[in-house]
Structure formats: structure tokens, C-alpha cells
PDB file of N, CA and C in Angstrom:
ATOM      1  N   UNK A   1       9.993 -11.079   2.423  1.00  0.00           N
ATOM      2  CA  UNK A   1       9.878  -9.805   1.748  1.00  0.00           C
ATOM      3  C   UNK A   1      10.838  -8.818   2.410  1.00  0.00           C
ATOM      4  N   UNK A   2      11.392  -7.935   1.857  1.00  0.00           N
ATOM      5  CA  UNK A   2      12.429  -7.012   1.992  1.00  0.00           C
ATOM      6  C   UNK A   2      11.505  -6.177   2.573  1.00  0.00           C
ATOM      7  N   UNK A   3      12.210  -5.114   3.590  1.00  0.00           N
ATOM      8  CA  UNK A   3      11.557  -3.965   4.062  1.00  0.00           C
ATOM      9  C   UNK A   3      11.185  -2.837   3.578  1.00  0.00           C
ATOM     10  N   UNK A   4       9.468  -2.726   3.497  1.00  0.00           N
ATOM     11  CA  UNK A   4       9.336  -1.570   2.189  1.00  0.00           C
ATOM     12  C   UNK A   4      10.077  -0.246   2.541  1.00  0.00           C
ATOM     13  N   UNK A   5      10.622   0.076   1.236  1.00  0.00           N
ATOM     14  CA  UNK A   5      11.113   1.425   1.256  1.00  0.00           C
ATOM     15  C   UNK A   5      10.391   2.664   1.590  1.00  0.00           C
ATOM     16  N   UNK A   6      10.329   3.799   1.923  1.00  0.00           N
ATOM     17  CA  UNK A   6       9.557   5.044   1.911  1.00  0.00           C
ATOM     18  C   UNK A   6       8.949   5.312   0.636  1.00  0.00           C
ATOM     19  N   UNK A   7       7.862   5.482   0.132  1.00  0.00           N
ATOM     20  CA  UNK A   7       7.612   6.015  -0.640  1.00  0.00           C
ATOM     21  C   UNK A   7       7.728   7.853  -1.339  1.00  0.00           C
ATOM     22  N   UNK A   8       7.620   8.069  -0.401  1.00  0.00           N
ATOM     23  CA  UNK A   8       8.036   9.346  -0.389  1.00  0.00           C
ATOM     24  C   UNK A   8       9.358  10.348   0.460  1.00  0.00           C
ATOM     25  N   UNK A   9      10.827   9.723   0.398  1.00  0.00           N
ATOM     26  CA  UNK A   9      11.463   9.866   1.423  1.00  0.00           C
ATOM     27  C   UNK A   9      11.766  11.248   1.487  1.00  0.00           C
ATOM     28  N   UNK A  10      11.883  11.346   2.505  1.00  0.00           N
ATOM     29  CA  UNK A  10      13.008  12.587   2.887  1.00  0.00           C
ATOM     30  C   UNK A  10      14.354  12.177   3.565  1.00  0.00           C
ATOM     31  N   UNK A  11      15.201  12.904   3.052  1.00  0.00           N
ATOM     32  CA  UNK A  11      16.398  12.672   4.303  1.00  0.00           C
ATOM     33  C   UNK A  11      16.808  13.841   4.945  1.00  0.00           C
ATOM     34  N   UNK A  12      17.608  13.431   6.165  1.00  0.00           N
ATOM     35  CA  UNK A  12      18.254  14.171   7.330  1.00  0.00           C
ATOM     36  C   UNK A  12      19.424  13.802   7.374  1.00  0.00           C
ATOM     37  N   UNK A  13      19.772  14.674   8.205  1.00  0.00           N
ATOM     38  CA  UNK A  13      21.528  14.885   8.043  1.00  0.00           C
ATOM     39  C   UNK A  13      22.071  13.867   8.170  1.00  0.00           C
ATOM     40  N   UNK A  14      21.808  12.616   8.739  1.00  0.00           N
ATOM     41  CA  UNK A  14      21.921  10.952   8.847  1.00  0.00           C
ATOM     42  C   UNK A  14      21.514  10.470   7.930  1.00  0.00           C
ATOM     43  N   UNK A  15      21.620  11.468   6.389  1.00  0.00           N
ATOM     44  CA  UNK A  15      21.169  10.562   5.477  1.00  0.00           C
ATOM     45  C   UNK A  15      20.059   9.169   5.824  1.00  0.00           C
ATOM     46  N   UNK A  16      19.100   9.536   6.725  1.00  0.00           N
ATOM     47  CA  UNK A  16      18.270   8.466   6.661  1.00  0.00           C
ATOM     48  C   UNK A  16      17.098   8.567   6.079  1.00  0.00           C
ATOM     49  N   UNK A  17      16.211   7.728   5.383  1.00  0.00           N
ATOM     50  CA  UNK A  17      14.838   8.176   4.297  1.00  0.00           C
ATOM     51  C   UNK A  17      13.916   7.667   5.467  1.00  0.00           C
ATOM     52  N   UNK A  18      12.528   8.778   5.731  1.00  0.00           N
ATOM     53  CA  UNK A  18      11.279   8.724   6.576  1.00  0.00           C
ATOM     54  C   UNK A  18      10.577   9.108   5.722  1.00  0.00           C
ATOM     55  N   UNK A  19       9.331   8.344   5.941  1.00  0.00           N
ATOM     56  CA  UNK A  19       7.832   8.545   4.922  1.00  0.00           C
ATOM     57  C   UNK A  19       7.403   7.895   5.285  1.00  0.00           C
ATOM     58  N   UNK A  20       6.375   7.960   4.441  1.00  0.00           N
ATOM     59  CA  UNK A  20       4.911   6.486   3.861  1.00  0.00           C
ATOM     60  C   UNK A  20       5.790   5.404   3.011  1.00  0.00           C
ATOM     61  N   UNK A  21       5.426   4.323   3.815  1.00  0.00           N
ATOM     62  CA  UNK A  21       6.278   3.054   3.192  1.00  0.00           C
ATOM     63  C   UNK A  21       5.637   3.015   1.861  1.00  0.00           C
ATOM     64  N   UNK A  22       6.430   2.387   1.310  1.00  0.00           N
ATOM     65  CA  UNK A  22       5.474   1.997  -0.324  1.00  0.00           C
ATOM     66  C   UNK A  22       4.402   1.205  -0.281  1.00  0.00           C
ATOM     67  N   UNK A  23       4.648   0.406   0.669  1.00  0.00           N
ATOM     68  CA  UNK A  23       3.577  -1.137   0.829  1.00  0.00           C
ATOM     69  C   UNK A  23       2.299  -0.949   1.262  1.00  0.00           C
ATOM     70  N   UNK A  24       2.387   0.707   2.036  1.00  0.00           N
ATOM     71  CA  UNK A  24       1.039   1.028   2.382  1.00  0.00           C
ATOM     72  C   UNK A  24       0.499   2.139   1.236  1.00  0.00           C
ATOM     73  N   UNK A  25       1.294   2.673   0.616  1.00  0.00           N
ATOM     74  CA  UNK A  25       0.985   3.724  -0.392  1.00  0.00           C
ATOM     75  C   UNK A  25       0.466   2.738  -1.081  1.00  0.00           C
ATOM     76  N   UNK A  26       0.800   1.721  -2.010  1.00  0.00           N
ATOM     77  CA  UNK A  26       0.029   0.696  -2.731  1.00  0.00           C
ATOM     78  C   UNK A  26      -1.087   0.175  -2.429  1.00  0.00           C
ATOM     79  N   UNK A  27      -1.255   0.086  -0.799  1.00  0.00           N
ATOM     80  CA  UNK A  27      -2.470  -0.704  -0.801  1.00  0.00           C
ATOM     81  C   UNK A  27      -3.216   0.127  -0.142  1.00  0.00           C
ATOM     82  N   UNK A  28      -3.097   1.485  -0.376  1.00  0.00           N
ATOM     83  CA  UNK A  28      -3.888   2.946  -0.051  1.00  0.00           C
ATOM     84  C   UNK A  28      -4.680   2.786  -1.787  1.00  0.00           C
ATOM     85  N   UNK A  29      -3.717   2.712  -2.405  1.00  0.00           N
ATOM     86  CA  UNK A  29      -4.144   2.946  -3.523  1.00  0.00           C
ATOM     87  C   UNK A  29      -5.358   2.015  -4.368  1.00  0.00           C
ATOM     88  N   UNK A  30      -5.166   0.430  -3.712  1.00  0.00           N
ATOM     89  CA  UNK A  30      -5.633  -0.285  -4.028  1.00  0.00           C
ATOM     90  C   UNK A  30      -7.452  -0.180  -3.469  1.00  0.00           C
ATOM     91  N   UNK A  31      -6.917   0.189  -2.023  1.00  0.00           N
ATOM     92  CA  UNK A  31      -8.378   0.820  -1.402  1.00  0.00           C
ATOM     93  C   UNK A  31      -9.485   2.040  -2.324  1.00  0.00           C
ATOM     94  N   UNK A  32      -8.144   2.616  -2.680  1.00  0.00           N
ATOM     95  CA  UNK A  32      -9.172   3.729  -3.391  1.00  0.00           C
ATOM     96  C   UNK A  32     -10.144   3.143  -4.885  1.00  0.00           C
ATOM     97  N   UNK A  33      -9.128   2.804  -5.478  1.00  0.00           N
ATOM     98  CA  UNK A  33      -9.651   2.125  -6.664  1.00  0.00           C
ATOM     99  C   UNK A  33     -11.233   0.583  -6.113  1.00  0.00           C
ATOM    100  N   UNK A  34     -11.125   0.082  -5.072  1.00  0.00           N
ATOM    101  CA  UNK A  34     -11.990  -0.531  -4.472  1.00  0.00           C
ATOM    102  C   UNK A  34     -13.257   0.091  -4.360  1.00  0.00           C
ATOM    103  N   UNK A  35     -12.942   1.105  -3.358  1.00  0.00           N
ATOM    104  CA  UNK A  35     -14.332   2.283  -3.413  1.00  0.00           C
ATOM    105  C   UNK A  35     -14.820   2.936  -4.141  1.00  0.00           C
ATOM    106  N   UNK A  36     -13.574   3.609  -5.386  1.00  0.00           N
ATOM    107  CA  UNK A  36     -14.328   3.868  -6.460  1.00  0.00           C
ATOM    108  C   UNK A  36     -14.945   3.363  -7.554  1.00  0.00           C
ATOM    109  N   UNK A  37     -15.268   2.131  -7.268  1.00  0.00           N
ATOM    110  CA  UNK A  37     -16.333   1.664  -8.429  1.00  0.00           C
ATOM    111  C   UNK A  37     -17.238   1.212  -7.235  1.00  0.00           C
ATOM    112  N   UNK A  38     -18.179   1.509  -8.360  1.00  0.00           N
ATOM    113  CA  UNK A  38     -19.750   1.493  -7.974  1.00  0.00           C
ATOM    114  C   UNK A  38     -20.879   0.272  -7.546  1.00  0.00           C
ATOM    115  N   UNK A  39     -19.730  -1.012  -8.327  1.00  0.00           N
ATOM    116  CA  UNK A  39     -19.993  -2.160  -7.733  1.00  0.00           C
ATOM    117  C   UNK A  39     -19.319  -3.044  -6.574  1.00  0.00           C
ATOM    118  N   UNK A  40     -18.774  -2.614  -6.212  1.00  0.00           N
ATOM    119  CA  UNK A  40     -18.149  -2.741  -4.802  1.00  0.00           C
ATOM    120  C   UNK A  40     -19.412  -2.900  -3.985  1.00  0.00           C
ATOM    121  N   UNK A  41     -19.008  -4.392  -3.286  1.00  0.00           N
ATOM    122  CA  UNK A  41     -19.504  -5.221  -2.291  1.00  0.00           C
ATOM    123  C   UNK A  41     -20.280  -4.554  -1.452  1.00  0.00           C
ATOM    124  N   UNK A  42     -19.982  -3.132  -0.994  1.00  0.00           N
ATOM    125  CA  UNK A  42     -20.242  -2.500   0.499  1.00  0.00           C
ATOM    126  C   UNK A  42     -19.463  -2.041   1.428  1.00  0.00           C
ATOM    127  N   UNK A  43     -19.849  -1.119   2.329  1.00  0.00           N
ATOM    128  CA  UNK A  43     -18.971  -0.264   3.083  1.00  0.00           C
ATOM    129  C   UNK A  43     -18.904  -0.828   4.140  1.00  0.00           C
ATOM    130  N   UNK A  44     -19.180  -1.806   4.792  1.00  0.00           N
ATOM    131  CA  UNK A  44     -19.408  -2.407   5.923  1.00  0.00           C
ATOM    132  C   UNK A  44     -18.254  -3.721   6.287  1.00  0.00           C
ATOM    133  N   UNK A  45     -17.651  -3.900   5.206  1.00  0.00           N
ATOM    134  CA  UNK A  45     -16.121  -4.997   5.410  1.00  0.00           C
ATOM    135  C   UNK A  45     -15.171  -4.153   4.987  1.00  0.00           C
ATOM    136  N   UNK A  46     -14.815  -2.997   5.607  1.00  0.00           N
ATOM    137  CA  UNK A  46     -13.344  -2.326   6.038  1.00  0.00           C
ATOM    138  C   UNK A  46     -12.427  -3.482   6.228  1.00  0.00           C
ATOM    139  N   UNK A  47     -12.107  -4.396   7.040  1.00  0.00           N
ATOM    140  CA  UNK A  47     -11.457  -5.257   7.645  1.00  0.00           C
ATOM    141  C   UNK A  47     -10.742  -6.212   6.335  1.00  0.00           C
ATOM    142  N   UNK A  48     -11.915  -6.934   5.849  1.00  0.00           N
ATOM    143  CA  UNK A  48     -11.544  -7.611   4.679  1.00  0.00           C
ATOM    144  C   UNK A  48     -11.523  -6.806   3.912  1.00  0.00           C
ATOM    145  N   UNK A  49     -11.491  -5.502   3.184  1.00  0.00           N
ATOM    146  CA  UNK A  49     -11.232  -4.913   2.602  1.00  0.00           C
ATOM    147  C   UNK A  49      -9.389  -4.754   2.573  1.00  0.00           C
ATOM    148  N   UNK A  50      -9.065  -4.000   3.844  1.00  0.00           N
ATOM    149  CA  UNK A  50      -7.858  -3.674   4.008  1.00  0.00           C
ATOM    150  C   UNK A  50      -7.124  -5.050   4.312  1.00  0.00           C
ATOM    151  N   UNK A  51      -7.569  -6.308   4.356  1.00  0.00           N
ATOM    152  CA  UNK A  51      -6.505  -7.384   4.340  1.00  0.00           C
ATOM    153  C   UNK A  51      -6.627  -7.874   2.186  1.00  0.00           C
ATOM    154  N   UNK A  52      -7.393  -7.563   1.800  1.00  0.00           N
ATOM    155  CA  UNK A  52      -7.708  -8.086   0.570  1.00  0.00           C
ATOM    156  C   UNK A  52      -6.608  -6.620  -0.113  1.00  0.00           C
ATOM    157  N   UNK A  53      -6.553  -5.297   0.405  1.00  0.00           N
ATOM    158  CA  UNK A  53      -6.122  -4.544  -0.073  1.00  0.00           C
ATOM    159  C   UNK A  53      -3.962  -4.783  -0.091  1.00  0.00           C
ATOM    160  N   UNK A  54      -3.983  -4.773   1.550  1.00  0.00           N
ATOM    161  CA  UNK A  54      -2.782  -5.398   1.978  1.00  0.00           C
ATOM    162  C   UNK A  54      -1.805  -6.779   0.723  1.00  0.00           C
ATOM    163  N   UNK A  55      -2.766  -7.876   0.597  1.00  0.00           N
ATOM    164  CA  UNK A  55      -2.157  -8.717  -0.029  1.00  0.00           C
ATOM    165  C   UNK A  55      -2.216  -8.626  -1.429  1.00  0.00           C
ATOM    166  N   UNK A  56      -2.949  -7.139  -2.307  1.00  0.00           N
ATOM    167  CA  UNK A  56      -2.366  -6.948  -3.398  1.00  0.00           C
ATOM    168  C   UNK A  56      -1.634  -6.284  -3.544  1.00  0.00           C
ATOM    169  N   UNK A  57      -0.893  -5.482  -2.446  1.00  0.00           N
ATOM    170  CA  UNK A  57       0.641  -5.030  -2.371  1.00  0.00           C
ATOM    171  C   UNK A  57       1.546  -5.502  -2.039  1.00  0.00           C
ATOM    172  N   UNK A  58       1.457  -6.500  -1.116  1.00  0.00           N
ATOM    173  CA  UNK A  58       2.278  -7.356  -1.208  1.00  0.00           C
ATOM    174  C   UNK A  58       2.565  -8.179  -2.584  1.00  0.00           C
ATOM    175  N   UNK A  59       1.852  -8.598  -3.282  1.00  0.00           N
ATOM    176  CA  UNK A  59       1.517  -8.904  -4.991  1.00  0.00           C
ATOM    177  C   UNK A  59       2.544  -8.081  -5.367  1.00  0.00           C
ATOM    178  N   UNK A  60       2.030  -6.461  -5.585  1.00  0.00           N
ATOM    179  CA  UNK A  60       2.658  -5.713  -6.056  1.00  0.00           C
ATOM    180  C   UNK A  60       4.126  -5.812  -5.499  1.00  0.00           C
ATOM    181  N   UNK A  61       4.659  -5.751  -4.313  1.00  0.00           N
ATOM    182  CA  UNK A  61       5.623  -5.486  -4.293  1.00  0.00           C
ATOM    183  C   UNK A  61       7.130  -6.665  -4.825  1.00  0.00           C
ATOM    184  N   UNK A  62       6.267  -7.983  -4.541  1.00  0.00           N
ATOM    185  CA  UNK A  62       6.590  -8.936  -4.784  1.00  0.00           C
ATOM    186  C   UNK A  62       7.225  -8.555  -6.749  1.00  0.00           C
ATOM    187  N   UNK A  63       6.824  -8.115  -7.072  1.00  0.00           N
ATOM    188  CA  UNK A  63       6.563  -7.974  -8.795  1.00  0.00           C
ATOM    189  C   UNK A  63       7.291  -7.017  -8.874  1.00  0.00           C
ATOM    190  N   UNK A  64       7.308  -6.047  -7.601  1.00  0.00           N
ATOM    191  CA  UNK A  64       8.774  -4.580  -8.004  1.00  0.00           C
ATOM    192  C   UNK A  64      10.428  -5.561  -7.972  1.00  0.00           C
ATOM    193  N   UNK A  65      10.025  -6.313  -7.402  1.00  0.00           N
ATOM    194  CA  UNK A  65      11.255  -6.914  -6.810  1.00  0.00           C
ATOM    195  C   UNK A  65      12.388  -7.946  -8.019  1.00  0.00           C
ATOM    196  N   UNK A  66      11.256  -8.192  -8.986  1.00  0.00           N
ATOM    197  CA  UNK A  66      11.858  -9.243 -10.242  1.00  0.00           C
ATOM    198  C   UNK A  66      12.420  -8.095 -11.014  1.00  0.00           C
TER     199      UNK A  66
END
């Protein structure tokens, strides 16, 4: 996998882009949508949550990439 980009970049006079990578903005996002439904497993597997969250951005990013 290629190195996620910033999601939100800024640049500096080194033209270089700093942010929130995309790969975690996605699987921020994926978290949220997790917790917000009401049938969700429980609050108590954070862990497998954020690896189950992780590898549907990787999914995702995999799919920006075609």
C-alpha cells in the first residue's frame, strides 16, 4: 500500500502537505458509523473494534487506488 496521503493538508513554504492521514480519517469514520447504531456488539472491544475499523480502510483505500 502506498503512503496515505493527508487528508486534510496544509502546506509550508517546503511545499510539504501535514495533517490527518486519510487512512485514519476513514477508519475514524468507520468507528463512528460502528457506534452509531444501536446494535453494535458493545463498548468493551475498543481493540477489535479499531483493528476491524483499520482493515476497512485499508479496503477503502485499496479501492481509492483502482
Amino acid at each position: 500500500m502506498k503512503i496515505s496521503p493527508p487528508a486534510f493538508p496544509t502546506y509550508l513554504a517546503e511545499n510539504m502537505a501535514h495533517g490527518m492521514a486519510i487512512r485514519d480519517f476513514f477508519a475514524a469514520a468507520v468507528l463512528q458509523g460502528m457506534y452509531a447504531n444501536p446494535n453494535h456488539g458493545g463498548y468493551n472491544q475498543h481493540y477489535t473494534d479499531a483493528i476491524e475499523a483499520y482493515a476497512m480502510a485499508d479496503a477503502m483505500m485499496k479501492a481509492r487506488d483502482q
